[in-house]
C-alpha atoms as a PDB file:
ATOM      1  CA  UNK A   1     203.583  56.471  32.764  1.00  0.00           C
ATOM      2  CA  UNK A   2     201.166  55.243  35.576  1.00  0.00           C
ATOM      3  CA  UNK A   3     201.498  51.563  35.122  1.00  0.00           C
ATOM      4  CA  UNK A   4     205.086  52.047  35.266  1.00  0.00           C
ATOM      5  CA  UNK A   5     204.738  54.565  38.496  1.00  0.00           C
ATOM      6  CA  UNK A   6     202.792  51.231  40.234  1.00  0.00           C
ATOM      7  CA  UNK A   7     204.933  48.668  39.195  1.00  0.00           C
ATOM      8  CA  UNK A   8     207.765  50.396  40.770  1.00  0.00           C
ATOM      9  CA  UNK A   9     206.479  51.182  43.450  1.00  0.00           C
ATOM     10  CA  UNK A  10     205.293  47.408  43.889  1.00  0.00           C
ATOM     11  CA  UNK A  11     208.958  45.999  43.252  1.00  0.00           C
ATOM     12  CA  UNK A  12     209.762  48.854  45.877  1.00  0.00           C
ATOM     13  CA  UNK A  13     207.573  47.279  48.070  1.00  0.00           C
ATOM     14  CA  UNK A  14     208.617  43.558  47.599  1.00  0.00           C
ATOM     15  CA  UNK A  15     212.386  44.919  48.180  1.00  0.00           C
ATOM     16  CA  UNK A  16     212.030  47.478  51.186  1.00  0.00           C
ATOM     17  CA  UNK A  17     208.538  46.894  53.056  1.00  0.00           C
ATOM     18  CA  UNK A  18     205.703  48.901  53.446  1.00  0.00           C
ATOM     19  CA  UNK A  19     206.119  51.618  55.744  1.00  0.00           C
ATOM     20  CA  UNK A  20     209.585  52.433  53.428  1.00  0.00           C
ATOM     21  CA  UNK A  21     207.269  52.443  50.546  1.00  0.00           C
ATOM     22  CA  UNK A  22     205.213  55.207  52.054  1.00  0.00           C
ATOM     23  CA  UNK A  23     208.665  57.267  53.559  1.00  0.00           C
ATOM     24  CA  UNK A  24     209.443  57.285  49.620  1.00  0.00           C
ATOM     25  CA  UNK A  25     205.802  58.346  48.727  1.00  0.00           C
ATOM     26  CA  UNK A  26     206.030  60.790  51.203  1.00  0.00           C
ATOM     27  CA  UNK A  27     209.644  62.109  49.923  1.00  0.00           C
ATOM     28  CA  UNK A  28     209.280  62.090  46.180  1.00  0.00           C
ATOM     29  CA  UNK A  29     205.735  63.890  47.156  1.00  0.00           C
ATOM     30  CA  UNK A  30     207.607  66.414  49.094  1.00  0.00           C
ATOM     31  CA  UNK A  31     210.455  67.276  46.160  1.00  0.00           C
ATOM     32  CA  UNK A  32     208.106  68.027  43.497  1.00  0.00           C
ATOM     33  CA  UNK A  33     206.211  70.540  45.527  1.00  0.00           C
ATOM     34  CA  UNK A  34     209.649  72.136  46.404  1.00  0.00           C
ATOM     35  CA  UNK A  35     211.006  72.015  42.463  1.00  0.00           C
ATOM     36  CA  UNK A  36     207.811  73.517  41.106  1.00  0.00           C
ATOM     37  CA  UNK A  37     208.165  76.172  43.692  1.00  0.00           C
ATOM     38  CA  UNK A  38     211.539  76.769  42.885  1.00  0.00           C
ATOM     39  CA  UNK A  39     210.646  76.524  39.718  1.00  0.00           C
ATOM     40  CA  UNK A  40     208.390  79.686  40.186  1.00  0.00           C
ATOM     41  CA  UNK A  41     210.731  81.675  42.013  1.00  0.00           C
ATOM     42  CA  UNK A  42     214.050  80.475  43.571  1.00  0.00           C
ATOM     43  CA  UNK A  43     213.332  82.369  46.516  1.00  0.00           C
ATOM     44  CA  UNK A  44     212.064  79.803  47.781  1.00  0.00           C
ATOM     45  CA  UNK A  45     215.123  78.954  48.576  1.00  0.00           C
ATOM     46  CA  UNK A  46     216.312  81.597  50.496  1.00  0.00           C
ATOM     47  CA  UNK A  47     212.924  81.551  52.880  1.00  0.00           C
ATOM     48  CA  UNK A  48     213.472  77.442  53.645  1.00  0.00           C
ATOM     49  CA  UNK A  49     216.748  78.356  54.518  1.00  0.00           C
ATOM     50  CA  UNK A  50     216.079  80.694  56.948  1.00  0.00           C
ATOM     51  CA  UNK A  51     213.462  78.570  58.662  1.00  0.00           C
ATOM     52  CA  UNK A  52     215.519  75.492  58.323  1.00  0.00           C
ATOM     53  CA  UNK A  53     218.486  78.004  60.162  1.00  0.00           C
ATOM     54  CA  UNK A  54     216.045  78.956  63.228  1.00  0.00           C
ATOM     55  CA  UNK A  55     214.943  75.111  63.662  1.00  0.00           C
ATOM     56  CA  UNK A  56     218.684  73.646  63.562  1.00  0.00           C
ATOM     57  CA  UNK A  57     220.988  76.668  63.120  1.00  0.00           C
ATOM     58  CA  UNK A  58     224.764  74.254  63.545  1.00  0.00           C
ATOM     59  CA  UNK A  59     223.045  72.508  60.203  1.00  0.00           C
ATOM     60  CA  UNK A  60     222.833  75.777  58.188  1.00  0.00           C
ATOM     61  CA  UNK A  61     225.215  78.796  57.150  1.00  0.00           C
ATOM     62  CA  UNK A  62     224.645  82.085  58.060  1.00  0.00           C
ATOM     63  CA  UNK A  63     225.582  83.301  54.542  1.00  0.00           C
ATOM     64  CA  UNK A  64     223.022  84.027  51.901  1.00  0.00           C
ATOM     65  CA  UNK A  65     222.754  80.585  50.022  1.00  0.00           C
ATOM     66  CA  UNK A  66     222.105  82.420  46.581  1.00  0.00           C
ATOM     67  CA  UNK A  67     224.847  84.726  46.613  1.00  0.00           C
ATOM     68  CA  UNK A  68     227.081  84.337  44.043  1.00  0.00           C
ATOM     69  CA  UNK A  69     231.018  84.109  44.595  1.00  0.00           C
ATOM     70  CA  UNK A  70     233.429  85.639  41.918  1.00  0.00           C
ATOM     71  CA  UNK A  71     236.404  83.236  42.391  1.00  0.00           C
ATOM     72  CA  UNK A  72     239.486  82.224  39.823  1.00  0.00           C
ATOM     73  CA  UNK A  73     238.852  79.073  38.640  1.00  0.00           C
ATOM     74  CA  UNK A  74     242.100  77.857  38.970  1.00  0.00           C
ATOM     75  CA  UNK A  75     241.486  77.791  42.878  1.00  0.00           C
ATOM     76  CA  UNK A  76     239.542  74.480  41.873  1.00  0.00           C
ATOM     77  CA  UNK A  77     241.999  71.918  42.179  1.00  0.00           C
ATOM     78  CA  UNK A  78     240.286  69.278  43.206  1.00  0.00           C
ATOM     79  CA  UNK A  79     236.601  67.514  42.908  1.00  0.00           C
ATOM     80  CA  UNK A  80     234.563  66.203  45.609  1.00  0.00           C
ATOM     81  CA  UNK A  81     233.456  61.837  45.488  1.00  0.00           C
ATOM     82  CA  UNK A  82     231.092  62.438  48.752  1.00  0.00           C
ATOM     83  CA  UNK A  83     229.440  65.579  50.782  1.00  0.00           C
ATOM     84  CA  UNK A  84     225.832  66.960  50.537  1.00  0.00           C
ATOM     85  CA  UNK A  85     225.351  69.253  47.487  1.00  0.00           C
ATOM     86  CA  UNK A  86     222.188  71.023  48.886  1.00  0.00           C
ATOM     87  CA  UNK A  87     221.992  75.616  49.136  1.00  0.00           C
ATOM     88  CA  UNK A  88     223.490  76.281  52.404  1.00  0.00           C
ATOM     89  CA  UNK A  89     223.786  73.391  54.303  1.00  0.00           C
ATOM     90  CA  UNK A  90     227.193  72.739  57.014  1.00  0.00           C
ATOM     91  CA  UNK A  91     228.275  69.275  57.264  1.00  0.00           C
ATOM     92  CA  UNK A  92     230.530  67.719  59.339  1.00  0.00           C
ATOM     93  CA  UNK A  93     232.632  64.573  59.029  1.00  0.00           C
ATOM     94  CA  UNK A  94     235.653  63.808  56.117  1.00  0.00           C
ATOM     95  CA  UNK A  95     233.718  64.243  52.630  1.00  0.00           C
ATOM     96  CA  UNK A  96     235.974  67.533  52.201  1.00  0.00           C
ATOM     97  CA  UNK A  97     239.123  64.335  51.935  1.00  0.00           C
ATOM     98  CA  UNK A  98     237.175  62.494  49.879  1.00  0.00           C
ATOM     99  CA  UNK A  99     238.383  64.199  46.536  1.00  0.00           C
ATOM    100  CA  UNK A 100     240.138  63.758  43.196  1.00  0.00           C
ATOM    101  CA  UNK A 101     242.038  65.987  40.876  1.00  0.00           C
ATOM    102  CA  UNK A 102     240.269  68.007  38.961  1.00  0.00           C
ATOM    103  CA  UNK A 103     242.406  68.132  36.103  1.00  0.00           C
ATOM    104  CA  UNK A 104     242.278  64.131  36.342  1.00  0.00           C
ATOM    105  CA  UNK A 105     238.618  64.319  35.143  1.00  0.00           C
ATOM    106  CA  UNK A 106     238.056  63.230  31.500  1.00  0.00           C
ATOM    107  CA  UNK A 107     236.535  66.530  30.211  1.00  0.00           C
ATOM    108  CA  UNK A 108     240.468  68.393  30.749  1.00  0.00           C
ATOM    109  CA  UNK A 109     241.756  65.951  28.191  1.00  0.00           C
ATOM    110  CA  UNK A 110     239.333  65.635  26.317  1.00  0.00           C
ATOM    111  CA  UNK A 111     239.129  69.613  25.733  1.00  0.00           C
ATOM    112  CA  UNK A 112     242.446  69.907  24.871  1.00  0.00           C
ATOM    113  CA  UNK A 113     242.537  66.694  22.212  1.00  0.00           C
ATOM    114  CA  UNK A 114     239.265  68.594  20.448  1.00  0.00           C
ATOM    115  CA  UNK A 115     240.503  72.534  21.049  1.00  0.00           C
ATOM    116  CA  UNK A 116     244.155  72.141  20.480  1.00  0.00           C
ATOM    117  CA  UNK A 117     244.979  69.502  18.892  1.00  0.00           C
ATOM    118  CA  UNK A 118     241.951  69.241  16.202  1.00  0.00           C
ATOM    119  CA  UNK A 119     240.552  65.801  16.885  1.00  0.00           C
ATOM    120  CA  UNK A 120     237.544  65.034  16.179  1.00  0.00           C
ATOM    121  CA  UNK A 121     234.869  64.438  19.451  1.00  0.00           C
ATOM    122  CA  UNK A 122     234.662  60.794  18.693  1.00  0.00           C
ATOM    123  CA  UNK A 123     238.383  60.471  19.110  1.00  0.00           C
ATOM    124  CA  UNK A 124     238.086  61.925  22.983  1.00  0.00           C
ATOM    125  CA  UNK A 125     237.583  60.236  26.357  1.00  0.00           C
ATOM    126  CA  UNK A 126     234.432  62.049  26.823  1.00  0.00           C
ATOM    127  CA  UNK A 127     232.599  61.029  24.102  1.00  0.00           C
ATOM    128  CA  UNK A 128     232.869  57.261  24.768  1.00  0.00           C
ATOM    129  CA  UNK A 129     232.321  57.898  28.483  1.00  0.00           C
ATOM    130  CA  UNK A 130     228.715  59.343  27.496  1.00  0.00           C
ATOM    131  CA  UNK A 131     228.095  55.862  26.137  1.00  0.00           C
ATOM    132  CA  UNK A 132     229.301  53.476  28.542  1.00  0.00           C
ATOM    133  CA  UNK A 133     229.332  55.964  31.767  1.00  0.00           C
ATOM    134  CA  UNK A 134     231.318  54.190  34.855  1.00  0.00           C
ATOM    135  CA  UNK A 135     229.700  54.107  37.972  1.00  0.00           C
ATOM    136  CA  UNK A 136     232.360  56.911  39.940  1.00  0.00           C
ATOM    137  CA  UNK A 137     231.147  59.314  37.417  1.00  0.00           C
ATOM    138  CA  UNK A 138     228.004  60.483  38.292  1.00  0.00           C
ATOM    139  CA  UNK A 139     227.971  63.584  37.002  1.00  0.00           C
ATOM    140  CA  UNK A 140     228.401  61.894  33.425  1.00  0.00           C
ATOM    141  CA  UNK A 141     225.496  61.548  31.777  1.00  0.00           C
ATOM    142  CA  UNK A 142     224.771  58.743  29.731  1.00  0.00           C
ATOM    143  CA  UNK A 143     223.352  58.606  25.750  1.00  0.00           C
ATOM    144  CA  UNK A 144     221.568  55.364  23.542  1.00  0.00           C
ATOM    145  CA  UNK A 145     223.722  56.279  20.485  1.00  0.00           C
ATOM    146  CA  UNK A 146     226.758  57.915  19.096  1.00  0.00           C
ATOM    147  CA  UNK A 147     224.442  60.760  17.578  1.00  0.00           C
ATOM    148  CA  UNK A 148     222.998  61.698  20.815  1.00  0.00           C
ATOM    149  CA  UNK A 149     226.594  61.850  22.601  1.00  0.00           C
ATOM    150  CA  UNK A 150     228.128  63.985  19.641  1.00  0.00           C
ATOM    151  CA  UNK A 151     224.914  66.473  19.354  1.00  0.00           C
ATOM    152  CA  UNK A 152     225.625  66.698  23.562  1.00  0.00           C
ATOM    153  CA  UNK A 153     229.475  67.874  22.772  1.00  0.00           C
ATOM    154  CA  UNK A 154     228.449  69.924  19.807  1.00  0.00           C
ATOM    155  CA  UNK A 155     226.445  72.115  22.524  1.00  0.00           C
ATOM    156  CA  UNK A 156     229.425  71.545  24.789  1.00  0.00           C
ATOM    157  CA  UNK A 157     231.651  73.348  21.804  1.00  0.00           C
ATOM    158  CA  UNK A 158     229.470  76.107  21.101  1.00  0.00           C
ATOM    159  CA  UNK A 159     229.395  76.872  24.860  1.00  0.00           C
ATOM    160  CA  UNK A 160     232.670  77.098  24.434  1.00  0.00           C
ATOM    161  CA  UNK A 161     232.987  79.286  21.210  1.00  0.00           C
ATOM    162  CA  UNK A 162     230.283  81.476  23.246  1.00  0.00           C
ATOM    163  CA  UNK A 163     232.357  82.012  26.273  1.00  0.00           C
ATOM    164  CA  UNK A 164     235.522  82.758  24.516  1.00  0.00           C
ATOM    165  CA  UNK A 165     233.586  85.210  22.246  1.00  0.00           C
ATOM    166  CA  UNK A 166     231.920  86.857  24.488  1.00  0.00           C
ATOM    167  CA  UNK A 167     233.332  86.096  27.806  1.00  0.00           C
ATOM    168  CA  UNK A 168     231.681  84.256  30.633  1.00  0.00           C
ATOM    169  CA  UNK A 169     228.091  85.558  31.741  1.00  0.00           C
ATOM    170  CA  UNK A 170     225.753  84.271  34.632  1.00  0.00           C
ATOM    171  CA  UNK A 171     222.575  82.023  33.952  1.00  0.00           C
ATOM    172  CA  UNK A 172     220.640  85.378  35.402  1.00  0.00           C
ATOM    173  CA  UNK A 173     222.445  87.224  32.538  1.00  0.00           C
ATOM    174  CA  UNK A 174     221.811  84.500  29.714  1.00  0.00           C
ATOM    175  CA  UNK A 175     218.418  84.328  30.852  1.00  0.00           C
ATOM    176  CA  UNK A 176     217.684  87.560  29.486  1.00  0.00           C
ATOM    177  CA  UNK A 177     218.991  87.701  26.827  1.00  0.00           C
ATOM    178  CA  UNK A 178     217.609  83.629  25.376  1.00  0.00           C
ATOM    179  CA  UNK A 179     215.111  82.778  28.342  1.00  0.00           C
ATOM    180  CA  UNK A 180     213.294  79.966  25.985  1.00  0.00           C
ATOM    181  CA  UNK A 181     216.934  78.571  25.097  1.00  0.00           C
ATOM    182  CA  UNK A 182     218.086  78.678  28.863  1.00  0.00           C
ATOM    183  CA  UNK A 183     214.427  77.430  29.862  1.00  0.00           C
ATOM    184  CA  UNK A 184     215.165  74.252  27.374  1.00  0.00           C
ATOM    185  CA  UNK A 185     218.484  73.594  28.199  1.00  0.00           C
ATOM    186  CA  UNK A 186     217.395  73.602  32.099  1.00  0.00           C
ATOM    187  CA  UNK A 187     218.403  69.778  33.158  1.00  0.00           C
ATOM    188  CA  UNK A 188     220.553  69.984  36.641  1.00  0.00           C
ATOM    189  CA  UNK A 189     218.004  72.058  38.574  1.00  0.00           C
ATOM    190  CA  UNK A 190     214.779  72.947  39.229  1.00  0.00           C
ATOM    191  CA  UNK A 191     215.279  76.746  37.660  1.00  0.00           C
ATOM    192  CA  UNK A 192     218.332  78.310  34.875  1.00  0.00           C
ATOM    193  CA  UNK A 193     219.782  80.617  37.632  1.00  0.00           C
ATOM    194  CA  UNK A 194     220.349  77.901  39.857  1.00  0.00           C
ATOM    195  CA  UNK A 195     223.000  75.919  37.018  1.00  0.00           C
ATOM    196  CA  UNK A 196     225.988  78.090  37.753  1.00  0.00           C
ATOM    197  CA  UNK A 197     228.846  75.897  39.143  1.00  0.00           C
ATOM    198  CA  UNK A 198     228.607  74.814  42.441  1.00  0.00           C
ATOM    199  CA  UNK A 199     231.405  73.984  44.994  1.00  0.00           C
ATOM    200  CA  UNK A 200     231.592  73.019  48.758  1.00  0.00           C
ATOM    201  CA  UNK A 201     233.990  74.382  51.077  1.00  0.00           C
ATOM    202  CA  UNK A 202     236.154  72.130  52.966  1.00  0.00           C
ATOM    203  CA  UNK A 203     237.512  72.807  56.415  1.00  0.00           C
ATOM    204  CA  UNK A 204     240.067  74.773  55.630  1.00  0.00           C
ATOM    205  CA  UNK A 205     238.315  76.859  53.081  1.00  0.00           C
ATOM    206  CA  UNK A 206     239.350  75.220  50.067  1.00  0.00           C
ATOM    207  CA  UNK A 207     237.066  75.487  47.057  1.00  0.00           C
ATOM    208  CA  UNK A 208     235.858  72.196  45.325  1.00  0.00           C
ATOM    209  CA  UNK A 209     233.884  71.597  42.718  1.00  0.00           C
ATOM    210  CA  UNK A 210     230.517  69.116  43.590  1.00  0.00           C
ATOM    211  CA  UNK A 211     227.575  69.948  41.391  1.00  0.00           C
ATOM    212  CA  UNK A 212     226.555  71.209  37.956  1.00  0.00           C
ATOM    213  CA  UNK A 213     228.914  73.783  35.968  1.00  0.00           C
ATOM    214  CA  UNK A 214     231.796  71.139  35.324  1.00  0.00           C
ATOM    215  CA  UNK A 215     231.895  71.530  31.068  1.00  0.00           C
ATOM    216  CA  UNK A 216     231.622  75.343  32.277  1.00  0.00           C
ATOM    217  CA  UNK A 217     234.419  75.469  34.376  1.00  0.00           C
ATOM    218  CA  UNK A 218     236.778  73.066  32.704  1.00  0.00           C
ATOM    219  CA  UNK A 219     235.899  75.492  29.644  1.00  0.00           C
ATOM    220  CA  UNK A 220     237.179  78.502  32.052  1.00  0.00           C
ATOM    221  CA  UNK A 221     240.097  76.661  33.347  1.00  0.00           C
ATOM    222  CA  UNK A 222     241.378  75.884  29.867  1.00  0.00           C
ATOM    223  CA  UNK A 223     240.846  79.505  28.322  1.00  0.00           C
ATOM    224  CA  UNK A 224     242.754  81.218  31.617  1.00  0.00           C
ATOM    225  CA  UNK A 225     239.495  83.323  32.418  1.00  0.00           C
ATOM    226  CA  UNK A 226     240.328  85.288  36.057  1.00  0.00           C
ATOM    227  CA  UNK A 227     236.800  84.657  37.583  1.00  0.00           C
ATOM    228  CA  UNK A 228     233.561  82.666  37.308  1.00  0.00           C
ATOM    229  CA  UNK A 229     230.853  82.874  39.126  1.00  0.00           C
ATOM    230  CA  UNK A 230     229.566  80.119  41.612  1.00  0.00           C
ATOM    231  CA  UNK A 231     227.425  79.250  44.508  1.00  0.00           C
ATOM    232  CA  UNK A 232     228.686  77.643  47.410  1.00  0.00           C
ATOM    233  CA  UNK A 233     226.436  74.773  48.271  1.00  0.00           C
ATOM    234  CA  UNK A 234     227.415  73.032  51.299  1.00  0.00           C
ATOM    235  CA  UNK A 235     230.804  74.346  54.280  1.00  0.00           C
ATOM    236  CA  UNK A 236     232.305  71.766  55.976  1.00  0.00           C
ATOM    237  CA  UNK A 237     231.401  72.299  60.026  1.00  0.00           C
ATOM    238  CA  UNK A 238     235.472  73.675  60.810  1.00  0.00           C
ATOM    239  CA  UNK A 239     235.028  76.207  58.009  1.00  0.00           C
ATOM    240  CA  UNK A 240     231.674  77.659  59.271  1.00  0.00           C
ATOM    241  CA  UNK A 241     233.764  78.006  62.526  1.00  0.00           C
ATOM    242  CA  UNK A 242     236.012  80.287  60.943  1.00  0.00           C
ATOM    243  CA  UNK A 243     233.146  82.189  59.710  1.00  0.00           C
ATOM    244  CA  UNK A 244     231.247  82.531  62.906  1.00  0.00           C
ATOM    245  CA  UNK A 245     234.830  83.490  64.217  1.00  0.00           C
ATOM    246  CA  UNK A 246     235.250  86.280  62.197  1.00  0.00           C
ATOM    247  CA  UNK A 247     231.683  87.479  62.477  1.00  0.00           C
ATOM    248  CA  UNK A 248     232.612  87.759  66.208  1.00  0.00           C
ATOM    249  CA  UNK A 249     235.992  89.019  66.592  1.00  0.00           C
ATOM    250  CA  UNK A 250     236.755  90.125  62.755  1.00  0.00           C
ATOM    251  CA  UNK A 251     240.308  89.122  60.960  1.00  0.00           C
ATOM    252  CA  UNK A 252     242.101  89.089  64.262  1.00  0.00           C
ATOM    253  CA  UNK A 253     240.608  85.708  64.553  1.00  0.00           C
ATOM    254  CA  UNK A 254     242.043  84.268  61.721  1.00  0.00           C
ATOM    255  CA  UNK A 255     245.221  83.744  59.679  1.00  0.00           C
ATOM    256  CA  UNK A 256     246.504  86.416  57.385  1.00  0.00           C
ATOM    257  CA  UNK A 257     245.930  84.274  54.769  1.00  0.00           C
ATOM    258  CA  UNK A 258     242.909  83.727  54.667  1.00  0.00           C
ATOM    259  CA  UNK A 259     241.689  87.611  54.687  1.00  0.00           C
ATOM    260  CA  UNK A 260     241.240  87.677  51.102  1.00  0.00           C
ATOM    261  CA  UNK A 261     239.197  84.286  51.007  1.00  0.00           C
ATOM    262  CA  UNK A 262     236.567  84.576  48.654  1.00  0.00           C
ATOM    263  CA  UNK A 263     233.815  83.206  51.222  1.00  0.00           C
ATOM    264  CA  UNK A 264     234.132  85.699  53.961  1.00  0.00           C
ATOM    265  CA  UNK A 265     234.228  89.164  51.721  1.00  0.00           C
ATOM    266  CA  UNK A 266     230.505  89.175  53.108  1.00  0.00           C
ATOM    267  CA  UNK A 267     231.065  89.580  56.416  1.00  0.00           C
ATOM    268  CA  UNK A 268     234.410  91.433  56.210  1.00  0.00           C
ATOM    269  CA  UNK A 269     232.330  93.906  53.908  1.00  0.00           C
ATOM    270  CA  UNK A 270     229.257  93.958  55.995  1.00  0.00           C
ATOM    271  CA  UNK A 271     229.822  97.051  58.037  1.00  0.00           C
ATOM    272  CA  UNK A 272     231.400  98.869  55.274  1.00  0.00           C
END
């Protein structure tokens, strides 16, 4: 494990230079001190967001970056290619255009060749796509052999047997009731209540989906559930606007249509 640390760090070294060697260090350093905290208590992440607010408050929401949103899943029509997927962050720029559909994404098919029409995993999109994952599929993960990719979509199925059972729960739920399970299982972040399904916001409040969750919500999509939880990771810049908007002059400020949006029940509700 050591040798192989040094050796990348020296092709790292060859490729980028010195000083971008220790920037790397420095970062990779820096990111397992903040994982094993959160790792300890996701708090964490709460307290670094309200520093990182006071030091450079346009680059950080005002809403609590933990809270979870009850939203109908069919609201996600699209998923994002680009945007930052860190706890409440607001970017600017066009990442919120950079998007595909949703229902495009392998796993939709793939669901409905296995759950509907009885075909067996190795007959679906997704299990070849675990072993020969394309490069605009990041959040595809990748497996040596056939085995590995069909024991990955057997655990797929049975969260899907689970959540039709016995309806959708949180990660803070399921960690009580299987915390060594959950505690296994943990591969998308740093600590199990932190692997519900994320979305951004884009700039005119539309939901899409970025990080962890996807099997999860195509899963809630396909069974017609009304809500699922998720977190909203990053708002685009225009959509923080509104917010700040109606934190200042309330739903005067804003189109009717938007009243009921999902993301601003906290400070609608705040005085209530």
């Amino acid at each position: 494990m050591v040798l192989e640390l040094i050796q990348e760090a020296r092709r790292y070294c060859e490729e980028n230079g010195t000083i971008k060697l220790c920037k790397q260090a420095v970062r990779r350093i820096e990111r397992n001190i903040h994982d094993r905290l959160v790792r300890y208590n996701p708090s964490v992440l709460v307290y670094k967001h309200r520093i990182l607010r006071l030091v450079r408050p346009k680059k950080c929401t005002d809403a609590d970056p933990l809270k979870l949103l009850w939203i109908d899943p069919e609201d996600i029509e699209h998923y994002l290619k680009s945007g930052s997927k860190k706890f409440g962050r607001v970017q600017s720029g066009e990442w919120d255009m950079e998007r595909g559909e949703f229902n495009d994404l392998p796993q939709t098919n793939s669901f409905h060749r296995r759950f509907v029409e009885n075909k067996s995993w190795e007959e679906t999109e997704l299990f070849h796509l675990l072993l020969d994952k394309p490069d605009d599929m990041p959040w595809v993960r990748e497996y040596d052999t056939p085995e590995e990719a069909l024991q990955h979509l057997q655990n797929v199925e049975r969260t899907y047997e689970s959540i039709k059972t016995h309806g959708y729960k949180t990660q803070r739920s399921l960690l009580t009731e299987r915390r060594e399970k959950l505690w296994k299982q943990t591969n998308d972040g740093p600590h199990p209540i932190l692997n519900e399904i994320g979305v951004n916001i884009g700039r005119n409040g539309t939901l899409l989906w970025k990080h962890r969750g996807l099997h999860r919500l195509a899963i809630a999509q396909f069974l017609g559930l009304d809500t699922v939880p998720v977190y909203v990771l990053t708002r685009h810049k225009e959509w923080q606007s509104i917010r700040n908007s109606v934190r200042r002059l309330g739903t005067e400020s804003i189109d009717d249509e938007l009243v009921d949006h999902p993301d601003l029940q906290d400070i609608l509700n705040d005085g209530r």
